[in-house]
PDB file of N, CA and C in Angstrom:
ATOM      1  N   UNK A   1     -14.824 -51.407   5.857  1.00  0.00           N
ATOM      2  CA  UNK A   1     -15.729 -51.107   4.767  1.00  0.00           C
ATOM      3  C   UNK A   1     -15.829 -49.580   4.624  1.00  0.00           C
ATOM      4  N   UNK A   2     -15.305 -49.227   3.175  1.00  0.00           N
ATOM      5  CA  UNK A   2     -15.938 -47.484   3.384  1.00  0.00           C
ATOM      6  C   UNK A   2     -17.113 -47.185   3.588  1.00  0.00           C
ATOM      7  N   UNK A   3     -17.173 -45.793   3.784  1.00  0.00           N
ATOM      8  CA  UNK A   3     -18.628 -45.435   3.966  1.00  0.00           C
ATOM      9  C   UNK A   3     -18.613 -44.708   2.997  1.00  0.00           C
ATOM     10  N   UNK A   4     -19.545 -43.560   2.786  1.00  0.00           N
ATOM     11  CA  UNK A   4     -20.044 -42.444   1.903  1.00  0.00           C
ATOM     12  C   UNK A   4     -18.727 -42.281   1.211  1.00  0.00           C
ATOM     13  N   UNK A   5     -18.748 -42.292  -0.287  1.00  0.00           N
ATOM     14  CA  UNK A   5     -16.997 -41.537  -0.840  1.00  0.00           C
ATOM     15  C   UNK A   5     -17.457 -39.948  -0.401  1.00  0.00           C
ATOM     16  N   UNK A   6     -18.807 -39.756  -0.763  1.00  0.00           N
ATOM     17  CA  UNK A   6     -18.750 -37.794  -0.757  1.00  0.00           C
ATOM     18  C   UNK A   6     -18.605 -37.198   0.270  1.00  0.00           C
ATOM     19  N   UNK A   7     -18.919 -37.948   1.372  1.00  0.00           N
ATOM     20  CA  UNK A   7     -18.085 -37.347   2.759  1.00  0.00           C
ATOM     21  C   UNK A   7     -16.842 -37.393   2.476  1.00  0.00           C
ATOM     22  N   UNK A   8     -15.879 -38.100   1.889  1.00  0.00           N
ATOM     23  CA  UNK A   8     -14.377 -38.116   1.762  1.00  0.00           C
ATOM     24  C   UNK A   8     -14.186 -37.198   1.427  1.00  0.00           C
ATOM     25  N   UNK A   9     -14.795 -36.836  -0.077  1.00  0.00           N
ATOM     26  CA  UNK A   9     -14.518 -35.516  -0.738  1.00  0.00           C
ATOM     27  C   UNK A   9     -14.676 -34.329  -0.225  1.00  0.00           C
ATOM     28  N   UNK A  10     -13.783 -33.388  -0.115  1.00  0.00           N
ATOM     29  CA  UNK A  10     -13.998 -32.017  -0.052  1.00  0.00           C
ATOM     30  C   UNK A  10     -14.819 -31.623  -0.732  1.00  0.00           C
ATOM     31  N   UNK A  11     -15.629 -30.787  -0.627  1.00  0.00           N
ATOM     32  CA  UNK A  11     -16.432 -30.237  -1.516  1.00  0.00           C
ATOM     33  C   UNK A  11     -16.320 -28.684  -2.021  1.00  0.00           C
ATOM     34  N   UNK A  12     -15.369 -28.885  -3.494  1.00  0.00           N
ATOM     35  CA  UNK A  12     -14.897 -27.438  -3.878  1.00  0.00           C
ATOM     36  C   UNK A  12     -15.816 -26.538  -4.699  1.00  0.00           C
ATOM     37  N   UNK A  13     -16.055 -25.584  -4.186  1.00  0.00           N
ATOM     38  CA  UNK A  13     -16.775 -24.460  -4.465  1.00  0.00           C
ATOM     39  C   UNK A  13     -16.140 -24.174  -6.069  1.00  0.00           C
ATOM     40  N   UNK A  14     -17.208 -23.691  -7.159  1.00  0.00           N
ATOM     41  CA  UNK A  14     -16.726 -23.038  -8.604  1.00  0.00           C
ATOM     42  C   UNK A  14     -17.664 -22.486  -9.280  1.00  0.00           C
ATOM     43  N   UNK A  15     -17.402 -21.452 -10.070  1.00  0.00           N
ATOM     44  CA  UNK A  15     -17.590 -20.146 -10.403  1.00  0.00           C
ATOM     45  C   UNK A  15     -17.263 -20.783 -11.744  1.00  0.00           C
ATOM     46  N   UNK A  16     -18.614 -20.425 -12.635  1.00  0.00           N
ATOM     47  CA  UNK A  16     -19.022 -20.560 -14.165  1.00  0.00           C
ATOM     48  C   UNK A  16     -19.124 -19.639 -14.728  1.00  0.00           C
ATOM     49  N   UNK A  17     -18.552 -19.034 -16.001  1.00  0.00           N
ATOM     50  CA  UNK A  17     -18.564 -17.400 -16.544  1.00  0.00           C
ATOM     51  C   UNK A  17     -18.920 -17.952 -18.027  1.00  0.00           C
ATOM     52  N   UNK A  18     -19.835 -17.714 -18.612  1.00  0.00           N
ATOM     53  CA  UNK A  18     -20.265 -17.873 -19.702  1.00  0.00           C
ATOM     54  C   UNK A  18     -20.151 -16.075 -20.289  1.00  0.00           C
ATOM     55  N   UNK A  19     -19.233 -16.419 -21.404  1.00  0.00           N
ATOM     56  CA  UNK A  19     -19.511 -14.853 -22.233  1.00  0.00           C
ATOM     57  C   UNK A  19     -20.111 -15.362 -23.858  1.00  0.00           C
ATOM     58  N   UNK A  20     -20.839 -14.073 -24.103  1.00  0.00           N
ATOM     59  CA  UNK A  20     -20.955 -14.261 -25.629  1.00  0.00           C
ATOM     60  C   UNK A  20     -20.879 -12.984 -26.134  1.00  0.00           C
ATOM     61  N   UNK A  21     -20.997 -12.506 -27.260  1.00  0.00           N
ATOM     62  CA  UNK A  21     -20.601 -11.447 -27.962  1.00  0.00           C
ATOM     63  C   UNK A  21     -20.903 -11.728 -29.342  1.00  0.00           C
ATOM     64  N   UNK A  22     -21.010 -10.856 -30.161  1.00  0.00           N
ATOM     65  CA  UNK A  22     -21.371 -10.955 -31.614  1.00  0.00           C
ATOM     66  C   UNK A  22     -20.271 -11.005 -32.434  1.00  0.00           C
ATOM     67  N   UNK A  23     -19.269 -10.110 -31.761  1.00  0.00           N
ATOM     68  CA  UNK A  23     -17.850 -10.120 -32.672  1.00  0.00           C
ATOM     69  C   UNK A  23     -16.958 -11.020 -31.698  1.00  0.00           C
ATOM     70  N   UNK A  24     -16.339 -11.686 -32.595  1.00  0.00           N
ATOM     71  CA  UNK A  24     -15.003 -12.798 -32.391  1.00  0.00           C
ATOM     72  C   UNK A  24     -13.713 -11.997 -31.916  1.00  0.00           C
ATOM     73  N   UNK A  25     -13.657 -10.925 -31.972  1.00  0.00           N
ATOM     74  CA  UNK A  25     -12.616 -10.374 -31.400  1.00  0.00           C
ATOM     75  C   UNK A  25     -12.833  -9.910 -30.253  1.00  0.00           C
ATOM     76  N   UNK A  26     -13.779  -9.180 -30.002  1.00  0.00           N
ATOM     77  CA  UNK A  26     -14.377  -8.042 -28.715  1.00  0.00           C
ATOM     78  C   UNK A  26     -13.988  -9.805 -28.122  1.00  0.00           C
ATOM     79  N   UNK A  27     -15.215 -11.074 -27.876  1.00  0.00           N
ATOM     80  CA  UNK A  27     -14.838 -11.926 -27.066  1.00  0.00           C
ATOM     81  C   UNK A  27     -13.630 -12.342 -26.659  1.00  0.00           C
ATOM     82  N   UNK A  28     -12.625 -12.698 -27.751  1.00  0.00           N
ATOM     83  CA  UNK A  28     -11.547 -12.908 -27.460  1.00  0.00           C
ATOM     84  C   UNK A  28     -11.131 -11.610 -26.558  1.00  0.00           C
ATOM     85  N   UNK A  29     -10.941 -10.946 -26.691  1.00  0.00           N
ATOM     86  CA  UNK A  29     -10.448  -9.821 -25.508  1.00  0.00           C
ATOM     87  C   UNK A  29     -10.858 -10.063 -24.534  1.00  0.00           C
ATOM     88  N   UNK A  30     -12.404 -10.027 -24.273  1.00  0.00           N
ATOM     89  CA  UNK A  30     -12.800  -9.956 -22.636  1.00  0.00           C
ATOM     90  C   UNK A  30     -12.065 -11.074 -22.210  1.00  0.00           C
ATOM     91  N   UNK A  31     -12.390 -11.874 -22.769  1.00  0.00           N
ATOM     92  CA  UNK A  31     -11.966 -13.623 -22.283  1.00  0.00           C
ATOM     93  C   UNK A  31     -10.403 -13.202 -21.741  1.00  0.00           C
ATOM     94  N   UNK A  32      -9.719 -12.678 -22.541  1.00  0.00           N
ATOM     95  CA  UNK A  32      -8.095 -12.345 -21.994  1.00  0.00           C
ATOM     96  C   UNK A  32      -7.988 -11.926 -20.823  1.00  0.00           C
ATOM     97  N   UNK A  33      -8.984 -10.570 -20.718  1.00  0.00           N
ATOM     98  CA  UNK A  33      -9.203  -9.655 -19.702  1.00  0.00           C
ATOM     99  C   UNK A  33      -9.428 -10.518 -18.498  1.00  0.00           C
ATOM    100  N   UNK A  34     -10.456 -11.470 -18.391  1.00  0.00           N
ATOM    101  CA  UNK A  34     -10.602 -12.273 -17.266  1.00  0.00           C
ATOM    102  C   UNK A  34     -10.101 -13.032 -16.677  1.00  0.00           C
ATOM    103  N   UNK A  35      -8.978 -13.898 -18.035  1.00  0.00           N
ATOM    104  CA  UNK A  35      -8.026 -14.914 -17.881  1.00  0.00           C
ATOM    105  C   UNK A  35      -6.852 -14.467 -16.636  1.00  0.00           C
ATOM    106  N   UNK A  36      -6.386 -13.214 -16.945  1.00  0.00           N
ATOM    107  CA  UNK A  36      -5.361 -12.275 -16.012  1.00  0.00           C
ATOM    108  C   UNK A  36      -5.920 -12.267 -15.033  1.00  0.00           C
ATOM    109  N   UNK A  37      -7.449 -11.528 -15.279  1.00  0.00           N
ATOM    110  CA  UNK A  37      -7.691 -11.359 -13.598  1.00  0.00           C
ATOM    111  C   UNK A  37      -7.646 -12.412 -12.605  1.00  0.00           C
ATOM    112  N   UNK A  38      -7.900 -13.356 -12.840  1.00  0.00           N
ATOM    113  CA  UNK A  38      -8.253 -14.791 -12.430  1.00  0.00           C
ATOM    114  C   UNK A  38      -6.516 -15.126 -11.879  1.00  0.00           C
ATOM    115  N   UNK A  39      -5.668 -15.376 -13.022  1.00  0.00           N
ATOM    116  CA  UNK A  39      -4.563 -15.405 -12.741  1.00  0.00           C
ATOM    117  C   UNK A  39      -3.507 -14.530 -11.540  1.00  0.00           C
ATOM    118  N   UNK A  40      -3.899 -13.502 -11.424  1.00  0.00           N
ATOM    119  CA  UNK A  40      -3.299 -12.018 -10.455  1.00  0.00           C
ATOM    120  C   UNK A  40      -4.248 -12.528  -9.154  1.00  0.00           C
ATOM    121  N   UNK A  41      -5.264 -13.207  -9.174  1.00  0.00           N
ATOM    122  CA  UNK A  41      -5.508 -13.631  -7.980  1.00  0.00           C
ATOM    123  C   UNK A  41      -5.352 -14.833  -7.897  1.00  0.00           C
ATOM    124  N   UNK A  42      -4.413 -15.975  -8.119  1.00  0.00           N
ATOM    125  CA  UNK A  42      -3.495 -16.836  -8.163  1.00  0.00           C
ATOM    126  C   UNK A  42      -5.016 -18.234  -8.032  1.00  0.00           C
ATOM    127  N   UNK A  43      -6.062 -17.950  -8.874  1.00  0.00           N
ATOM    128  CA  UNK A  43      -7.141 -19.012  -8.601  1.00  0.00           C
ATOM    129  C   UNK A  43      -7.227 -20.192  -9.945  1.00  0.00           C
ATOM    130  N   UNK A  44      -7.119 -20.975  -9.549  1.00  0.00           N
ATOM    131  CA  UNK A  44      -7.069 -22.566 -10.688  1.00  0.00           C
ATOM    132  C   UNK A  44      -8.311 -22.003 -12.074  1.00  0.00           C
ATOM    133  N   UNK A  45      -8.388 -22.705 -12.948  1.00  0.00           N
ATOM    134  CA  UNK A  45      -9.172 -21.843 -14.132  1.00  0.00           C
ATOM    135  C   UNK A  45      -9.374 -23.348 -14.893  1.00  0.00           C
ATOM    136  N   UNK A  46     -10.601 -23.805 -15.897  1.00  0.00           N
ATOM    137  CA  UNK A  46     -10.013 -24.492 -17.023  1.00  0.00           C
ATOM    138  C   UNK A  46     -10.884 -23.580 -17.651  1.00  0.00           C
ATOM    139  N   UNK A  47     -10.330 -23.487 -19.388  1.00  0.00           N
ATOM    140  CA  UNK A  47     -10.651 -22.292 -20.391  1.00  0.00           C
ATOM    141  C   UNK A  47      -9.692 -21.765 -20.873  1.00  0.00           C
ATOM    142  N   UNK A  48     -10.311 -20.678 -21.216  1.00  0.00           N
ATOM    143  CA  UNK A  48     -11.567 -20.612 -21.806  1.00  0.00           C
ATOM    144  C   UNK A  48     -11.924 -21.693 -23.217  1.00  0.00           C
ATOM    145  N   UNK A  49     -12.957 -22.532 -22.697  1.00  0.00           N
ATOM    146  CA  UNK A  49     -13.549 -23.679 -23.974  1.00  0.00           C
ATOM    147  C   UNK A  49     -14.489 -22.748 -24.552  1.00  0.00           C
ATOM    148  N   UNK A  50     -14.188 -22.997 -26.203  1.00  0.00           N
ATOM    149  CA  UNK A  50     -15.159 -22.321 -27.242  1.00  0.00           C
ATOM    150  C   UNK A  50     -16.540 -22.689 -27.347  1.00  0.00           C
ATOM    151  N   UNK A  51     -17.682 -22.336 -27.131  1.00  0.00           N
ATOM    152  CA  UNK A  51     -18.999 -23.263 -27.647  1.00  0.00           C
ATOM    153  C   UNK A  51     -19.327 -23.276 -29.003  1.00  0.00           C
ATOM    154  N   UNK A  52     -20.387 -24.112 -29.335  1.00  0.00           N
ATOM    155  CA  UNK A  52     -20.686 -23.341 -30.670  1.00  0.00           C
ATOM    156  C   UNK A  52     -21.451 -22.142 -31.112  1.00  0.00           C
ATOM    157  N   UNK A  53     -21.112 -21.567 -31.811  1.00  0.00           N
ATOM    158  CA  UNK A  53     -21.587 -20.449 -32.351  1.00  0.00           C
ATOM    159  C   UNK A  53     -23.135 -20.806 -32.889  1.00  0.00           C
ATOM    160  N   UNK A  54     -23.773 -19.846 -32.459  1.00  0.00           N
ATOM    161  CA  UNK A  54     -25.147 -19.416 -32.952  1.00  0.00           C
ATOM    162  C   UNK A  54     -25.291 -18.868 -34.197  1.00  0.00           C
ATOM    163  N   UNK A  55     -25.977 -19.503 -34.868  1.00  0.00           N
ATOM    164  CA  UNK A  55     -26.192 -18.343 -36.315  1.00  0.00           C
ATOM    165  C   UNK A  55     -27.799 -18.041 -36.113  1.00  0.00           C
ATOM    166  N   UNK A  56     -27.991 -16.989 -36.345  1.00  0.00           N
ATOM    167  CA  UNK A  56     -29.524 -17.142 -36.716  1.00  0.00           C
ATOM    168  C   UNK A  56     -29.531 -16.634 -38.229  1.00  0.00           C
ATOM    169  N   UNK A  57     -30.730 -16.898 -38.863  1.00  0.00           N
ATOM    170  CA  UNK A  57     -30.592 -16.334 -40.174  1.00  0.00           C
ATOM    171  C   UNK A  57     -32.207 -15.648 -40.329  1.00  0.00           C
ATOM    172  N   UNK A  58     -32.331 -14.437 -41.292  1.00  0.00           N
ATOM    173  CA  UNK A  58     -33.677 -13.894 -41.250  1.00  0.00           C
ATOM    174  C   UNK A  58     -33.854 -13.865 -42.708  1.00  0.00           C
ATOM    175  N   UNK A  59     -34.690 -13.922 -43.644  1.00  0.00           N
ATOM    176  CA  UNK A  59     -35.229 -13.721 -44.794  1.00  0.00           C
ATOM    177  C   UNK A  59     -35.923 -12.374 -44.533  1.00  0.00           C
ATOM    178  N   UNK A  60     -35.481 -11.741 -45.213  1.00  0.00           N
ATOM    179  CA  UNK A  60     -37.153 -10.598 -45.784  1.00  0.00           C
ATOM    180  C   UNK A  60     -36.872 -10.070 -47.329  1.00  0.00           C
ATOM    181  N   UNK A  61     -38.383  -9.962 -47.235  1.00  0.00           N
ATOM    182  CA  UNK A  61     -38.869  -9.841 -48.993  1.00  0.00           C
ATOM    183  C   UNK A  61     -38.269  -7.920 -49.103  1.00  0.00           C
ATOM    184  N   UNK A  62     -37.186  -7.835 -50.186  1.00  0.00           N
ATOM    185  CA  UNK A  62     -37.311  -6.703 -50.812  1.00  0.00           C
ATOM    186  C   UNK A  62     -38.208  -5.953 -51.252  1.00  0.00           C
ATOM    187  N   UNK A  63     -39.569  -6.000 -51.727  1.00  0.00           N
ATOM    188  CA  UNK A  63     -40.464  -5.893 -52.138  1.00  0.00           C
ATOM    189  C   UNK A  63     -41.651  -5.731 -50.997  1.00  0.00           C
ATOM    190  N   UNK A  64     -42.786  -5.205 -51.188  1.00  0.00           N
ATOM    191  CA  UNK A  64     -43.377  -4.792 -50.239  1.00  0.00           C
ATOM    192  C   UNK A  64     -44.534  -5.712 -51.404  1.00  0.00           C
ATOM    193  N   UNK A  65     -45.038  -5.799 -52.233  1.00  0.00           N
ATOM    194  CA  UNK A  65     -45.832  -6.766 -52.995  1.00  0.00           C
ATOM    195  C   UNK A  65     -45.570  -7.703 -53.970  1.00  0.00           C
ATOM    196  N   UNK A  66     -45.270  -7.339 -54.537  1.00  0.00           N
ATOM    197  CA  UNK A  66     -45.108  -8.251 -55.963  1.00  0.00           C
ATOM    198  C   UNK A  66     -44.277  -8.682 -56.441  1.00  0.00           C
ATOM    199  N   UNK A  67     -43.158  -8.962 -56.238  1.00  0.00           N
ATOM    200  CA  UNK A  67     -41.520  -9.310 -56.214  1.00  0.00           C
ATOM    201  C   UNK A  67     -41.421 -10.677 -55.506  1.00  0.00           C
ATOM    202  N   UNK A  68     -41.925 -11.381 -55.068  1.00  0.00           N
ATOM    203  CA  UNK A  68     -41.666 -12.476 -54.390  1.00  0.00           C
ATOM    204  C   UNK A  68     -40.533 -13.058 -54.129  1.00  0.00           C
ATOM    205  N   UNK A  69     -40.050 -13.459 -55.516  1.00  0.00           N
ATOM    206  CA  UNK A  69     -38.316 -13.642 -55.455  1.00  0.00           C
ATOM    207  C   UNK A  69     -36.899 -13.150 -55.005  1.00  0.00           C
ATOM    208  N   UNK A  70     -37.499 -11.646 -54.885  1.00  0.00           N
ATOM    209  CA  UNK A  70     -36.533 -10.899 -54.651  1.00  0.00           C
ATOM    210  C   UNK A  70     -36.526 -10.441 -52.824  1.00  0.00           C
ATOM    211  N   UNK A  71     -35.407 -11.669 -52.527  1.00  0.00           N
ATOM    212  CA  UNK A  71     -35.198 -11.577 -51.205  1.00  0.00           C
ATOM    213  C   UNK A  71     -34.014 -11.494 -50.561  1.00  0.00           C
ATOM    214  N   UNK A  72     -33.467 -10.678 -49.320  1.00  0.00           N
ATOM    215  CA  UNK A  72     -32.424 -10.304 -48.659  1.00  0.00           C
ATOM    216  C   UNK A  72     -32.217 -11.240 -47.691  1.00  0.00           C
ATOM    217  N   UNK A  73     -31.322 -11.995 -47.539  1.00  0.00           N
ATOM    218  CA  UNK A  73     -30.801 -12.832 -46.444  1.00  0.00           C
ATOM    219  C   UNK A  73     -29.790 -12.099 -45.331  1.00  0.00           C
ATOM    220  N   UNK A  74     -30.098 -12.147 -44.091  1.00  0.00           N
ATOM    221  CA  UNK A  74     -29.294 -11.865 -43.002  1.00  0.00           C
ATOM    222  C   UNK A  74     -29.044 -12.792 -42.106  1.00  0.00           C
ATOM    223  N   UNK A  75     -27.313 -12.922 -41.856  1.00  0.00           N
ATOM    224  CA  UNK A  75     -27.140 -13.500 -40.849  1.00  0.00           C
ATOM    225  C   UNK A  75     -26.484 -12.819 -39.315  1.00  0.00           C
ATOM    226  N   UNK A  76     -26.839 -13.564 -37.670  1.00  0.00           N
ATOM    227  CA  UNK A  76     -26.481 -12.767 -36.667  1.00  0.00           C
ATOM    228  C   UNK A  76     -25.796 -13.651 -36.000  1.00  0.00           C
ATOM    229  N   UNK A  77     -24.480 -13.858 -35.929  1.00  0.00           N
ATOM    230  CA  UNK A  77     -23.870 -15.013 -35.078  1.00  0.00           C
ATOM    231  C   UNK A  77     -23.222 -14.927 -33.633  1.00  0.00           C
ATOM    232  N   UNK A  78     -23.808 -15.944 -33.197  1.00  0.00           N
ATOM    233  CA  UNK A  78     -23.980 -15.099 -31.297  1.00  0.00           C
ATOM    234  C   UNK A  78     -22.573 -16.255 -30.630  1.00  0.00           C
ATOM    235  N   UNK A  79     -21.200 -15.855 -30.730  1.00  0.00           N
ATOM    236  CA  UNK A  79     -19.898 -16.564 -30.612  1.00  0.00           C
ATOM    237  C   UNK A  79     -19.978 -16.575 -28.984  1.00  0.00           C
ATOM    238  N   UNK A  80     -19.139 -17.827 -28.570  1.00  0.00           N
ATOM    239  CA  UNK A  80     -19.927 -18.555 -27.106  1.00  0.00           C
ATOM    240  C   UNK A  80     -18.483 -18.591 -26.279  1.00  0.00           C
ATOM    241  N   UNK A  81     -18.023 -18.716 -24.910  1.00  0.00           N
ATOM    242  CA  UNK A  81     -16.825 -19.143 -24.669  1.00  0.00           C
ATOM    243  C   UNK A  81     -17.387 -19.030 -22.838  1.00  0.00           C
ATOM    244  N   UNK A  82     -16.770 -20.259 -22.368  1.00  0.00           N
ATOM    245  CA  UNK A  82     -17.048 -20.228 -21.144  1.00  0.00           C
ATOM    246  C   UNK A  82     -15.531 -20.997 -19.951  1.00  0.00           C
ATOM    247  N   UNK A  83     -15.484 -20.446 -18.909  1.00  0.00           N
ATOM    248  CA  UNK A  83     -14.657 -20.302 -18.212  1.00  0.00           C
ATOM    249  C   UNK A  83     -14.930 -20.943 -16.747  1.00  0.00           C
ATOM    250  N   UNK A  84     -14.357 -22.102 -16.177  1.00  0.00           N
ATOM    251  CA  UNK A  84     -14.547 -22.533 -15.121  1.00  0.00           C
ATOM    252  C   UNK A  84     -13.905 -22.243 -13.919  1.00  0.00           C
ATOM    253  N   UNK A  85     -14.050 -21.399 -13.037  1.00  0.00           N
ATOM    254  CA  UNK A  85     -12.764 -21.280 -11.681  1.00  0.00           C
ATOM    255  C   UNK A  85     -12.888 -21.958 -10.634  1.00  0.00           C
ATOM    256  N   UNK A  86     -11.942 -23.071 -10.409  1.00  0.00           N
ATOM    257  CA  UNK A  86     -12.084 -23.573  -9.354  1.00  0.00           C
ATOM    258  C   UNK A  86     -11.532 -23.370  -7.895  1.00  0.00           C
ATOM    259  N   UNK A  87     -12.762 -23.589  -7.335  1.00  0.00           N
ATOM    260  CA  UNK A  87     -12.020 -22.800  -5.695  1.00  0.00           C
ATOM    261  C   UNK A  87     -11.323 -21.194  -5.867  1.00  0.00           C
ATOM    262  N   UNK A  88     -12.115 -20.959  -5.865  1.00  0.00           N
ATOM    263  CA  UNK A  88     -12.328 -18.853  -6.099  1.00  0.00           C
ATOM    264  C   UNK A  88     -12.005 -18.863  -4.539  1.00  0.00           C
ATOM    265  N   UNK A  89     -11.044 -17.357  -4.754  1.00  0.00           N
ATOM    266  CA  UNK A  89     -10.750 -17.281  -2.911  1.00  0.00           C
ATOM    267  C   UNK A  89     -11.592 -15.485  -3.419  1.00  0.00           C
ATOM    268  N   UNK A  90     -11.885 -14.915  -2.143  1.00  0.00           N
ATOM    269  CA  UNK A  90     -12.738 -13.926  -1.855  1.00  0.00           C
ATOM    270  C   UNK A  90     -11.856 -12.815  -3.037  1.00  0.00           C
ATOM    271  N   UNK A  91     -10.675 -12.410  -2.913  1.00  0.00           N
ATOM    272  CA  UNK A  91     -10.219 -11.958  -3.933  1.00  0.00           C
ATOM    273  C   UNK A  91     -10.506 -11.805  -5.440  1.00  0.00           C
ATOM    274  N   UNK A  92     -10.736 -13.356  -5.628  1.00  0.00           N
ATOM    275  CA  UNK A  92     -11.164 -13.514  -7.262  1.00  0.00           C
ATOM    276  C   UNK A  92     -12.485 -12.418  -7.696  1.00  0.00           C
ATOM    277  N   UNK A  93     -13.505 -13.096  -6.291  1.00  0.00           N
ATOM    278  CA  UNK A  93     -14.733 -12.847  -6.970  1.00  0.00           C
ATOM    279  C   UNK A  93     -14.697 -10.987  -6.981  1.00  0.00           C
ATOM    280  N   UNK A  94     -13.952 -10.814  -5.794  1.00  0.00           N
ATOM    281  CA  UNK A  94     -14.452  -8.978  -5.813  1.00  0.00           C
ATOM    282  C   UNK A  94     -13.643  -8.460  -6.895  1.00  0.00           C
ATOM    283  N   UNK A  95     -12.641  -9.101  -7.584  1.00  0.00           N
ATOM    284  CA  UNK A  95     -11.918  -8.564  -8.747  1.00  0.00           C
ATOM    285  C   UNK A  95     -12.884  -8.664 -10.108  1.00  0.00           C
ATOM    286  N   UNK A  96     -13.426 -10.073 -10.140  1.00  0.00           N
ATOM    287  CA  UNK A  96     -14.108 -10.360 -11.302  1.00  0.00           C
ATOM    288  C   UNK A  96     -15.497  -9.120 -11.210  1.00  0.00           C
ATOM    289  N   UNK A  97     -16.177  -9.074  -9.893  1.00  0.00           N
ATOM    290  CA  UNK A  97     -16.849  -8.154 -10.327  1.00  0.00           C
ATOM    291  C   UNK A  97     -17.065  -6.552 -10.461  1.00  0.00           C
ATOM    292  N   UNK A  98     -15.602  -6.213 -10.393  1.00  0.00           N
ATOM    293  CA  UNK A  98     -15.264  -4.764 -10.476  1.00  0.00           C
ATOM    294  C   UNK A  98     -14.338  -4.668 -11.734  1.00  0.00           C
ATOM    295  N   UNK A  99     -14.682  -5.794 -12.962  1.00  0.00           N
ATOM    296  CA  UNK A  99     -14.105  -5.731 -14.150  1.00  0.00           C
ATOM    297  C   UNK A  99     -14.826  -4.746 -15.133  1.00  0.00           C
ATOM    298  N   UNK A 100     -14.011  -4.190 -15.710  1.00  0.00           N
ATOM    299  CA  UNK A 100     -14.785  -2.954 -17.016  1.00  0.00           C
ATOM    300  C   UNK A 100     -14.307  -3.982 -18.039  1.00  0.00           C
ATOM    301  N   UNK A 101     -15.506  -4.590 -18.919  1.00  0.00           N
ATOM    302  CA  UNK A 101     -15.186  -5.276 -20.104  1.00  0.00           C
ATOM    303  C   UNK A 101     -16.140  -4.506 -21.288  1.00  0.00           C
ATOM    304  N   UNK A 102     -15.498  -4.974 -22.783  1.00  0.00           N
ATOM    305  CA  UNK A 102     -15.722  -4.108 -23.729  1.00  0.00           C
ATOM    306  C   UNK A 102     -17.640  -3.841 -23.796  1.00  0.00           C
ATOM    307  N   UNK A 103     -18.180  -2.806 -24.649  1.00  0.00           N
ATOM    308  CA  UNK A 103     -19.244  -2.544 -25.340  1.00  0.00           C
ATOM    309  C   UNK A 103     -19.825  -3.874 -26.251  1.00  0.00           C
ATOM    310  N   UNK A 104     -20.813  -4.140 -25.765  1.00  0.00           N
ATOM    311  CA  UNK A 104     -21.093  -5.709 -26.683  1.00  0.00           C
ATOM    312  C   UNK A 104     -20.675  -7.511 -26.454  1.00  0.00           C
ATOM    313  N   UNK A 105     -20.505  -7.597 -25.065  1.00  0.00           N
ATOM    314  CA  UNK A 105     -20.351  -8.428 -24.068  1.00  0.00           C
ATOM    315  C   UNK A 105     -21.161  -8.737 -23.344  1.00  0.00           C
ATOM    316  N   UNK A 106     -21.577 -10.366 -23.122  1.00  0.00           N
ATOM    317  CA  UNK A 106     -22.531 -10.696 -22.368  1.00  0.00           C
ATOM    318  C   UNK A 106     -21.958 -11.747 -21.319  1.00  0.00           C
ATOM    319  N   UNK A 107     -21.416 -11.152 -20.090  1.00  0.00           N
ATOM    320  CA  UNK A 107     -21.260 -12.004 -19.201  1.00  0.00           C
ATOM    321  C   UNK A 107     -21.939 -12.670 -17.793  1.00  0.00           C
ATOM    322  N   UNK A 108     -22.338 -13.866 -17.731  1.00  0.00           N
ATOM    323  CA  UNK A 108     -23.217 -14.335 -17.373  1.00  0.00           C
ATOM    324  C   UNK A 108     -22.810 -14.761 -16.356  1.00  0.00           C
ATOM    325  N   UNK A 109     -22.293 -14.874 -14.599  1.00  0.00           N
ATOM    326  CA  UNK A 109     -21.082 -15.619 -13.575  1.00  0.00           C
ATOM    327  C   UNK A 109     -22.574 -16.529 -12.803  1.00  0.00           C
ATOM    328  N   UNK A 110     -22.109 -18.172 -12.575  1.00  0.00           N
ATOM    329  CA  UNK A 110     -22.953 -18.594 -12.279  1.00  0.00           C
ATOM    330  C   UNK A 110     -21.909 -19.281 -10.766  1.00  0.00           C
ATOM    331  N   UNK A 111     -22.317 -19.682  -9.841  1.00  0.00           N
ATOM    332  CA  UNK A 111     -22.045 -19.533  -8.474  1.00  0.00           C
ATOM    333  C   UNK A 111     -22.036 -21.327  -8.364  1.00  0.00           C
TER     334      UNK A 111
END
């Protein structure tokens, strides 16, 4: 009779990198940037998967009184992409965190 399956299992350690960025390109870059690094330290990866994009949207009145109608729409779209490494060897992580990535990057590494 088996016993426990999760004693069977190894239990592999992984490293979650959530980036976001406002521009679709700057992300796409970092995301590249990390993809290599990851790769040059020969560590398993799935990604980078796209999330969905954030829009926010703001109204404000042109007018400071009496204009009501006359209103400016803005939109701020917060573009998502996240990166799974599985079984990180000590290498990965001291590479990943001695990365210079662009101005306007939000990378988030969850353990």
């Amino acid at each position: 009779m088996p016993e426990n399956k999760k004693e069977d299992k190894e239990f592999k350690q992984r490293i979650r990198i959530k980036i976001r960025a406002f521009d679709h390109k700057i992300i796409d870059q970092s995301t590249r940037i990390i993809i290599e690094t990851i790769e040059r330290s020969d560590a398993q990866f799935l990604g980078p998967i796209p999330l969905p994009t954030e829009k926010r949207k703001y109204t404000v009145n042109r007018s400071t009184f009496v204009h009501k109608s006359a209103q400016d729409q803005y939109e701020m779209r917060t573009h998502k992409r996240m990166i799974d490494i599985i079984d990180p060897t000590a290498k990965t992580i001291e590479d990943l965190t001695n990365l210079i990535l662009p101005a306007g990057v939000d990378v988030e590494i969850k353990m």
